[in-house]
C-alpha atoms as a PDB file:
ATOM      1  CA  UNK A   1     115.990  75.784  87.925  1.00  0.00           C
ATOM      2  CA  UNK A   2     113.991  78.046  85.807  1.00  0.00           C
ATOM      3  CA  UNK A   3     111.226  77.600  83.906  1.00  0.00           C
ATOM      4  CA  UNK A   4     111.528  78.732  79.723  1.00  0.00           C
ATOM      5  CA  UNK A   5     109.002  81.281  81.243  1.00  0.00           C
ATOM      6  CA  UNK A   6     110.800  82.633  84.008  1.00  0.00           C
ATOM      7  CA  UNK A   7     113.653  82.130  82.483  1.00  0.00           C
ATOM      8  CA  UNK A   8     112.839  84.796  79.772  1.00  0.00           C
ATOM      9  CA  UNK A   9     111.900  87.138  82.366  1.00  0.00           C
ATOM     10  CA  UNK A  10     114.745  86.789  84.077  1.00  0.00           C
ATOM     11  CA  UNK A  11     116.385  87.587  80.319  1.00  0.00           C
ATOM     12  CA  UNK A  12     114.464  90.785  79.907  1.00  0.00           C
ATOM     13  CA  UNK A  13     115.086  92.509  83.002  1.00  0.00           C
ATOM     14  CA  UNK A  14     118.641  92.073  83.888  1.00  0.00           C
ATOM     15  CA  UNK A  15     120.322  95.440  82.721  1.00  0.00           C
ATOM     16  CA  UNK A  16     123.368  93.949  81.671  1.00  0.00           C
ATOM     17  CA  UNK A  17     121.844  90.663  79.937  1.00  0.00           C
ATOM     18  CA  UNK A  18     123.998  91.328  76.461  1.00  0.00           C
ATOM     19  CA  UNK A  19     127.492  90.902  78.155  1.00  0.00           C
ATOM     20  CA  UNK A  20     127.246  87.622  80.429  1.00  0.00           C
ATOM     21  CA  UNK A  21     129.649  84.639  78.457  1.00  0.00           C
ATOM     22  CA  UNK A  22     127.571  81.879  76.847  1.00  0.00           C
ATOM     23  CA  UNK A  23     129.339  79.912  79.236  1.00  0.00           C
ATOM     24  CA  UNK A  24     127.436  81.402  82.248  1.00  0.00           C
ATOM     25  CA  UNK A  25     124.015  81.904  80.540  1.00  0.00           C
ATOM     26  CA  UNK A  26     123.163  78.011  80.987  1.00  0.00           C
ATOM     27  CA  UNK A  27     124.370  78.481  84.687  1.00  0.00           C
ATOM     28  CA  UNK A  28     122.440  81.232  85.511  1.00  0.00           C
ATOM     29  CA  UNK A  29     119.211  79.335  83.995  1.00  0.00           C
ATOM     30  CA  UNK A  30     119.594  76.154  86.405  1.00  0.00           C
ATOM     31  CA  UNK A  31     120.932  77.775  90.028  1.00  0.00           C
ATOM     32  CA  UNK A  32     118.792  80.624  89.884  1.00  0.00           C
ATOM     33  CA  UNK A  33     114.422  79.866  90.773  1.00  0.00           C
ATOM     34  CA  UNK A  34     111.680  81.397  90.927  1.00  0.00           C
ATOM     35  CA  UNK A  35     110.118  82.076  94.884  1.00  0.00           C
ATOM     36  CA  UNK A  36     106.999  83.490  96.554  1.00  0.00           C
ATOM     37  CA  UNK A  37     107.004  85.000  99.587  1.00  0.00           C
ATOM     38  CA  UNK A  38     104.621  85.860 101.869  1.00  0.00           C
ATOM     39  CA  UNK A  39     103.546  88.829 103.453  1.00  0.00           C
ATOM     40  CA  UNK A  40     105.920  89.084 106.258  1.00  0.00           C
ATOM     41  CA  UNK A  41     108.456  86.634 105.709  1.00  0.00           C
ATOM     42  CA  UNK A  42     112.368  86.939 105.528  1.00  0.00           C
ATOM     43  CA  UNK A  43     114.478  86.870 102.346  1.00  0.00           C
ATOM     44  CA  UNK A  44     117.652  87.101 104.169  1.00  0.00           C
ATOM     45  CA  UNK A  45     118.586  86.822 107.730  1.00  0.00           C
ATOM     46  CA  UNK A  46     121.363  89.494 108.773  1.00  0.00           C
ATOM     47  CA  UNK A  47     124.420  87.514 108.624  1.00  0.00           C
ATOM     48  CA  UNK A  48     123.304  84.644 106.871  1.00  0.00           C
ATOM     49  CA  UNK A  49     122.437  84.828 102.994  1.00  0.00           C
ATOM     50  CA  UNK A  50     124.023  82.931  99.744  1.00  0.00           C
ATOM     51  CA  UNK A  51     121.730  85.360  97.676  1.00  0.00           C
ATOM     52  CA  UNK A  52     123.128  87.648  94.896  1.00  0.00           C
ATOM     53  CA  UNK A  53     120.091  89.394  93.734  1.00  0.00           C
ATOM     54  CA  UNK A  54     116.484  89.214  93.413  1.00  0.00           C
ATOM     55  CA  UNK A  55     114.219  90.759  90.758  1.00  0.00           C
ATOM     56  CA  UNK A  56     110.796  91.580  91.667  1.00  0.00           C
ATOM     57  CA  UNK A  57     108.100  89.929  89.578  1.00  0.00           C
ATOM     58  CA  UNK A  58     105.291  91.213  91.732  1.00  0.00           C
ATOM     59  CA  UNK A  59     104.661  92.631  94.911  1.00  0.00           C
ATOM     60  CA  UNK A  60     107.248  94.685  97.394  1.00  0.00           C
ATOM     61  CA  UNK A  61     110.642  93.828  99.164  1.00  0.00           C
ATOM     62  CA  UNK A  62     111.353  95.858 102.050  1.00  0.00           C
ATOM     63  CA  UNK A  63     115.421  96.542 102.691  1.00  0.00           C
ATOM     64  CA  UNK A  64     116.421  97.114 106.042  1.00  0.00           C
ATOM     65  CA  UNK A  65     119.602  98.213 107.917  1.00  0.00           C
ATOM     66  CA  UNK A  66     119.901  96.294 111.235  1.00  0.00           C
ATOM     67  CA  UNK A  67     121.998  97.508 114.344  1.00  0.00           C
ATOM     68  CA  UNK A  68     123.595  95.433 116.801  1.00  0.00           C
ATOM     69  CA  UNK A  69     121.286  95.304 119.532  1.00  0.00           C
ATOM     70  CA  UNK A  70     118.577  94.548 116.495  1.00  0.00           C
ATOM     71  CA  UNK A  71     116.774  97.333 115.542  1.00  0.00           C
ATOM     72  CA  UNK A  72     115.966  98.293 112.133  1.00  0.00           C
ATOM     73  CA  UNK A  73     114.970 101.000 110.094  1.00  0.00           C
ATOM     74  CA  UNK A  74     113.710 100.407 105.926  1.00  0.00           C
ATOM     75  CA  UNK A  75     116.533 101.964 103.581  1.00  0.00           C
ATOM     76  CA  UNK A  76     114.239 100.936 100.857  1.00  0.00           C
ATOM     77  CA  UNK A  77     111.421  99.011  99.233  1.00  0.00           C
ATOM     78  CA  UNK A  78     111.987  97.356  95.747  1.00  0.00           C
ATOM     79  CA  UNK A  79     108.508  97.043  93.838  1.00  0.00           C
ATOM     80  CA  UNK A  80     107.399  95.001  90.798  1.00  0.00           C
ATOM     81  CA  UNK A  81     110.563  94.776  87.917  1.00  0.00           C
ATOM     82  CA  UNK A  82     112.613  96.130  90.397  1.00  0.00           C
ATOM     83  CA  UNK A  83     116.263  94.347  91.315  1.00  0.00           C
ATOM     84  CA  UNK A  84     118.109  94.353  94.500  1.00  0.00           C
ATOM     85  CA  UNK A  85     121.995  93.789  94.251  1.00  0.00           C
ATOM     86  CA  UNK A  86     122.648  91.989  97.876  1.00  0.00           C
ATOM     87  CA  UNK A  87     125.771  89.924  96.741  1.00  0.00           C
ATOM     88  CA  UNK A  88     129.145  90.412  94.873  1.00  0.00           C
ATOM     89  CA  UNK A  89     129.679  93.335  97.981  1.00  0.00           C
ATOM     90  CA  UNK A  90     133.872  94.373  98.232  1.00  0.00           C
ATOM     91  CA  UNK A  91     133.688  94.528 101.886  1.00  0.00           C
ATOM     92  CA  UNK A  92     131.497  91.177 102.914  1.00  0.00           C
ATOM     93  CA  UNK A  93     130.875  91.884 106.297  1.00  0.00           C
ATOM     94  CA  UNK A  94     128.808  94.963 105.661  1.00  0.00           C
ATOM     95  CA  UNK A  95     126.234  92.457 103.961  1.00  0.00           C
ATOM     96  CA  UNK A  96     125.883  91.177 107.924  1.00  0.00           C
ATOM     97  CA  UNK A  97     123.537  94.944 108.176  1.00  0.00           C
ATOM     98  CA  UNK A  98     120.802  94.379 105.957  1.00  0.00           C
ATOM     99  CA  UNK A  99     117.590  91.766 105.658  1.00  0.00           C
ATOM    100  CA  UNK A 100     114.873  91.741 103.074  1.00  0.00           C
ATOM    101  CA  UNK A 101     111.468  91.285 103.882  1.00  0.00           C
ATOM    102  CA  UNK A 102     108.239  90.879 101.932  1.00  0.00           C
ATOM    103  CA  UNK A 103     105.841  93.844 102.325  1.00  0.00           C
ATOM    104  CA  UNK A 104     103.225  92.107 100.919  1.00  0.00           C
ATOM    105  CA  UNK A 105     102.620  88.446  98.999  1.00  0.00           C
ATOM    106  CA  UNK A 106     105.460  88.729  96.784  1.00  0.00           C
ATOM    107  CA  UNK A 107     107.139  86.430  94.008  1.00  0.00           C
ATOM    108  CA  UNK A 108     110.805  86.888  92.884  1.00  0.00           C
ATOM    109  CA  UNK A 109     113.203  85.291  90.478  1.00  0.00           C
ATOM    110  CA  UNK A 110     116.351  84.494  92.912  1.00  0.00           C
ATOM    111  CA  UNK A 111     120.142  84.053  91.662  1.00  0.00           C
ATOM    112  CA  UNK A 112     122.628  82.661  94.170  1.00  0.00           C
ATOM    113  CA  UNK A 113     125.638  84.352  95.307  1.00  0.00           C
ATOM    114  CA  UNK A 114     128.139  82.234  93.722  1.00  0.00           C
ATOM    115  CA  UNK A 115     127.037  82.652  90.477  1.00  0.00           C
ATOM    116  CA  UNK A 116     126.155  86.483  90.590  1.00  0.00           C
ATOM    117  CA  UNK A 117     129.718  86.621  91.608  1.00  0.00           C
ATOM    118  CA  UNK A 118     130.815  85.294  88.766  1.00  0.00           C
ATOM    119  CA  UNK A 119     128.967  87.224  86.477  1.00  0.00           C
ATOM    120  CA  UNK A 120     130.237  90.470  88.055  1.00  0.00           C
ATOM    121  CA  UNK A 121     134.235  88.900  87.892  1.00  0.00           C
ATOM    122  CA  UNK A 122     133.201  87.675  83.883  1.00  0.00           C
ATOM    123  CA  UNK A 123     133.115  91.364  82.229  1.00  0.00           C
ATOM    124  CA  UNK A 124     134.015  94.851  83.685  1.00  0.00           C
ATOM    125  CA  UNK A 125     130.885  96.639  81.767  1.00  0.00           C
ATOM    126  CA  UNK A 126     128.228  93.797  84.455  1.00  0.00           C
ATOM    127  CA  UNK A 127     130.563  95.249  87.149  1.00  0.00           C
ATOM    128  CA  UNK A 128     130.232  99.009  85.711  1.00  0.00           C
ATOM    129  CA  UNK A 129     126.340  98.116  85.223  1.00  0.00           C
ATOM    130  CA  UNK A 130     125.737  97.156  88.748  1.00  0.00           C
ATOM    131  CA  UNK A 131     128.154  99.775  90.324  1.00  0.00           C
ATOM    132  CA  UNK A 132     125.536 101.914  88.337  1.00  0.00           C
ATOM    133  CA  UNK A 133     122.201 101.167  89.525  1.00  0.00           C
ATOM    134  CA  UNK A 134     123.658 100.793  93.163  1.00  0.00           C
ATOM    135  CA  UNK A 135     124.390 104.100  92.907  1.00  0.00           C
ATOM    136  CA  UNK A 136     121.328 105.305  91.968  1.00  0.00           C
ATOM    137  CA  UNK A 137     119.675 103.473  94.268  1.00  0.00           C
ATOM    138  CA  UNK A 138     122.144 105.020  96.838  1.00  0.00           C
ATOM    139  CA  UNK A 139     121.507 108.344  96.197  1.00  0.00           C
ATOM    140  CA  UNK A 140     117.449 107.682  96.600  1.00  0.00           C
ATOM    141  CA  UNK A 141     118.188 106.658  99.842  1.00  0.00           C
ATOM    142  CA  UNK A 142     120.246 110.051 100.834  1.00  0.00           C
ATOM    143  CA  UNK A 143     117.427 112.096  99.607  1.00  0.00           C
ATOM    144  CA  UNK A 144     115.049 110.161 102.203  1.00  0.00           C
ATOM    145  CA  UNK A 145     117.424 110.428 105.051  1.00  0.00           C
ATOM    146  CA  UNK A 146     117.326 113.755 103.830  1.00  0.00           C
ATOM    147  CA  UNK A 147     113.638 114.334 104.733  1.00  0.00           C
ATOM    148  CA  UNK A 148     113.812 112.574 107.638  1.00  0.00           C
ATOM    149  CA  UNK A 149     116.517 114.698 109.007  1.00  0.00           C
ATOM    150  CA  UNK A 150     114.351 117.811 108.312  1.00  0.00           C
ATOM    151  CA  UNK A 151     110.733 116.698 108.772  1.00  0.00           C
ATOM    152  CA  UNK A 152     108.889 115.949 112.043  1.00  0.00           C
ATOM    153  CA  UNK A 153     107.083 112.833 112.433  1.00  0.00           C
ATOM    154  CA  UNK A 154     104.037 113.962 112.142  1.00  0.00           C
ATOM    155  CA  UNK A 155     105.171 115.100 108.557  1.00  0.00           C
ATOM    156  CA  UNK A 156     107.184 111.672 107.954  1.00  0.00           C
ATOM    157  CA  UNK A 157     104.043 109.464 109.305  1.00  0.00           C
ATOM    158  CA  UNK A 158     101.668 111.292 107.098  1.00  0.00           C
ATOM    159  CA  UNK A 159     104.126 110.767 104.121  1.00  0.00           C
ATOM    160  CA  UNK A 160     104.201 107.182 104.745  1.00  0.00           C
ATOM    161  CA  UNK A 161     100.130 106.614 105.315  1.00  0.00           C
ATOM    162  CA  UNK A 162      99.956 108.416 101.465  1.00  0.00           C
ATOM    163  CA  UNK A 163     102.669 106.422 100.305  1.00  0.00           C
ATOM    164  CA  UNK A 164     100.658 102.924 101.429  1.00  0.00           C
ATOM    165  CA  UNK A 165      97.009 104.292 100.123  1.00  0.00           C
ATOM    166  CA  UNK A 166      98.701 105.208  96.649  1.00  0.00           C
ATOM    167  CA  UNK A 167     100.678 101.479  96.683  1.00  0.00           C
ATOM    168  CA  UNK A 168      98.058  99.790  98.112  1.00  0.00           C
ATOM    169  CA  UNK A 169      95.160 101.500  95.658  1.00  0.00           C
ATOM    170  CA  UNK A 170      92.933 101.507  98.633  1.00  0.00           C
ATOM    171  CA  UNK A 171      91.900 104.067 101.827  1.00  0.00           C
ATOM    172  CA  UNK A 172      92.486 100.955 103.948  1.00  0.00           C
ATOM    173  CA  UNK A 173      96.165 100.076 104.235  1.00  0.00           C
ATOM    174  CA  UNK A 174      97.202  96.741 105.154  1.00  0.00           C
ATOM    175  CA  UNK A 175     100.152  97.376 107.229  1.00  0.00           C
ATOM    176  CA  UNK A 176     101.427  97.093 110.975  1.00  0.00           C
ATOM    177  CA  UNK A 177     102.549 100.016 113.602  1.00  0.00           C
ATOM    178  CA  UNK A 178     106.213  98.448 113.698  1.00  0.00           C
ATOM    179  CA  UNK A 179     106.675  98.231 109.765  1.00  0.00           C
ATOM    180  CA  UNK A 180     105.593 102.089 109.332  1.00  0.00           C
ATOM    181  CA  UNK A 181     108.067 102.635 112.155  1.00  0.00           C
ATOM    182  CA  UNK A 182     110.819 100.873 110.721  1.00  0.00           C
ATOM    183  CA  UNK A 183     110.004 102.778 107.299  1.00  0.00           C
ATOM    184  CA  UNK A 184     110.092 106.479 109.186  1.00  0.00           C
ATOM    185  CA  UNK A 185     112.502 105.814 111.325  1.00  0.00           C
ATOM    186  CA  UNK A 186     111.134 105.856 114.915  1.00  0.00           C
ATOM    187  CA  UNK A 187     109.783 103.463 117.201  1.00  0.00           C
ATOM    188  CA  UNK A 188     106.276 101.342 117.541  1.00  0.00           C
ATOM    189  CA  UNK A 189     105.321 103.353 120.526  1.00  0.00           C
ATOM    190  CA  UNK A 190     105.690 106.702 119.278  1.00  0.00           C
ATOM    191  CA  UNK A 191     103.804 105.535 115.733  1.00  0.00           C
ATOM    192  CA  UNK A 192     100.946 103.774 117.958  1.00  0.00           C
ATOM    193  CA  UNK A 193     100.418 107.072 120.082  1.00  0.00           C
ATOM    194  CA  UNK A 194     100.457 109.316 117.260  1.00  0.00           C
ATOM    195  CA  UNK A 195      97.905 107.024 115.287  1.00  0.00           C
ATOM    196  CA  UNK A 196      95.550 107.106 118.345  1.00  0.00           C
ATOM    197  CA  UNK A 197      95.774 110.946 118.264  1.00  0.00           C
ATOM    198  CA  UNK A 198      95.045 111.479 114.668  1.00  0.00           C
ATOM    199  CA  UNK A 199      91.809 108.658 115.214  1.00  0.00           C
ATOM    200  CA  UNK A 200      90.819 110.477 117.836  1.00  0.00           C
ATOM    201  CA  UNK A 201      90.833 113.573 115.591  1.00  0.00           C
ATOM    202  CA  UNK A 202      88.826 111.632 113.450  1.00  0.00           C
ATOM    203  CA  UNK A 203      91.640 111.100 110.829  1.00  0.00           C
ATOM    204  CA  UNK A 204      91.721 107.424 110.442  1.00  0.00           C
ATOM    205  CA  UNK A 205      90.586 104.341 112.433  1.00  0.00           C
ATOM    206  CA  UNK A 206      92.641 101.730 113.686  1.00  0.00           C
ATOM    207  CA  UNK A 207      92.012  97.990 113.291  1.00  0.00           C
ATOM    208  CA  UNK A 208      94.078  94.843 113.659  1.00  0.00           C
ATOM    209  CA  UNK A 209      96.793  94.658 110.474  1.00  0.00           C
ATOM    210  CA  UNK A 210      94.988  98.095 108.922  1.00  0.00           C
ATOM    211  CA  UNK A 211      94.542 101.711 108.930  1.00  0.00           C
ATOM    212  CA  UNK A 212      91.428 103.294 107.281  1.00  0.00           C
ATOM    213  CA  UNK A 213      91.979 106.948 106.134  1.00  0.00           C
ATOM    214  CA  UNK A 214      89.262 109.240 105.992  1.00  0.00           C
ATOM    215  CA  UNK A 215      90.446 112.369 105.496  1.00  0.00           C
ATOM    216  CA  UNK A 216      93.217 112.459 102.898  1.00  0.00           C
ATOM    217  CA  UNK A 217      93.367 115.941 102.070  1.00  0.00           C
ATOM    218  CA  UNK A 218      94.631 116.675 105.440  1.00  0.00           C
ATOM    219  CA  UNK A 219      96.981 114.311 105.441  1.00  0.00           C
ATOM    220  CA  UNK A 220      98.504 115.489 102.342  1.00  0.00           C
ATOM    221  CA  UNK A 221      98.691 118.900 104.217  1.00  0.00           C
ATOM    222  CA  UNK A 222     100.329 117.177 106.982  1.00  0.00           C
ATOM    223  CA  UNK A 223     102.720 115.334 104.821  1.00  0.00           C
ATOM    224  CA  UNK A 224     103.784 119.154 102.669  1.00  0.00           C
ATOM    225  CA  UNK A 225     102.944 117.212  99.765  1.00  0.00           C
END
C-alpha cells in the first residue's frame, strides 16, 4: 500500500490520472508500493512478472530483450519520472523477452498487473494514452538500432562511455564491461579488449566496477558527437 506521499506521486505522474473510475482510484492506492532496488538487481525475470508498470522516482531501469539461449542486449533505460508499460501486452507471451534491471540504486512506485489491466479495460482514452507513449518510446528505440546498424563499435562504445560520464556527473563511471555490452550490442570480450586498447592509448583506466576517462574530447570525436 501507498503512503499519502507516494501516493500523490504516483497521482502526478501517471499521464492518464484524470480518466481512471473512482472505483479503481482506491485500488490502485492499496496494491500498488513503493520499492528500492539496488544496483544490479532484477525487476522482472523473463517469463515470470505480475508487474504492470513502474514509474521511476529516482535512479535508472535498464530494459532488456532476452534470446533463447539468454543473451541480452538494453532496448532502453528509463530514468527519474520516467514510466515503463510492462503489463496489459495483447500478445502475452512476448512479455516472456524482456527483464528490467536497476542500473544504479533505484526506487520505484510499482502497480501490479491485475490492476493496470484493469485500468487499461476501464476507459479507451488510458488505452489510447498508453498505446501513445509506447509508441514513442518505440520509435526511440528504432532510431538507436538505427545507429547501431551504421556505427562501428568503436563509435557505439565511445557513445556509451559519454552517455555514463554525462548520467553519472562524474569522469569515473560506475559501470561493468557486460552492462556496456549489453547496452551497444556486442559481447564482454570484444568491450574488454577494446577498453584495454584505448587504456593503453592512454584514454581511460580500468578498475574493478569503473572506468576513469581522461581524455573526453577524443572520445567525443570517436563517438561523431
Amino acid at each position: 500500500m501507498l503512503s499519502e506521499k507516494d501516493y500523490a506521486a504516483l497521482r502526478e505522474r501517471l499521464p492518464f490520472w484524470d480518466y481512471i473510475p473512482e472505483d479503481l482510484v482506491e485500488q490502485l492506492r492499496t496494491h500498488s508500493y513503493m520499492r528500492d532496488f539496488i544496483a544490479g538487481e532484477k525487476i522482472t525475470d523473463a517469463g515470470n512478472s505480475n508487474i504492470g508498470l513502474v514509474v521511476v522516482m529516482t535512479g535508472r531501469i535498464r530494459v532488456s530483450l532476452v534470446s533463447a539461449n539468454a543473451h541480452e542486449v538494453t532496448i532502453s533505460v528509463a530514468r527519474r519520472d520516467e514510466i515503463i508499460y510492462i503489463g496489459g501486452n495483447p500478445t502475452p507471451n512476448v512479455l516472456n523477452n524482456y527483464e528490467l534491471e536497476a542500473e544504479v540504486d533505484s526506487r520505484s512506485i510499482v502497480v501490479q498487473l491485475v490492476d493496470f489491466e484493469k485500468l487499461l479495460h476501464s476507459d479507451v482514452r488510458i488505452e489510447n494514452t498508453v498505446l501513445r507513449s509506447v509508441l514513442g518510446q518505440f520509435n526511440r528505440i528504432l532510431f538507436d538500432m538505427q545507429n547501431f546498424l551504421f556505427q562501428d563499435l568503436d563509435s557505439r562504445l565511445a557513445a556509451q562511455l559519454l552517455f555514463e560520464y554525462h548520467q553519472q556527473g562524474s569522469a569515473t563511471i560506475v559501470t561493468t564491461h557486460q552492462r556496456i555490452a549489453n547496452s551497444i550490442a556486442s559481447s564482454r570480450e570484444v568491450v574488454s579488449r577494446t577498453l584495454k586498447l584505448w587504456e593503453r592509448r592512454g584514454l581511460l583506466t580500468l578498475s574493478r566496477g569503473k572506468i576513469s576517462l581522461h581524455n573526453v574530447d577524443e572520445l567525443t570525436m570517436m563517438a561523431g558527437d
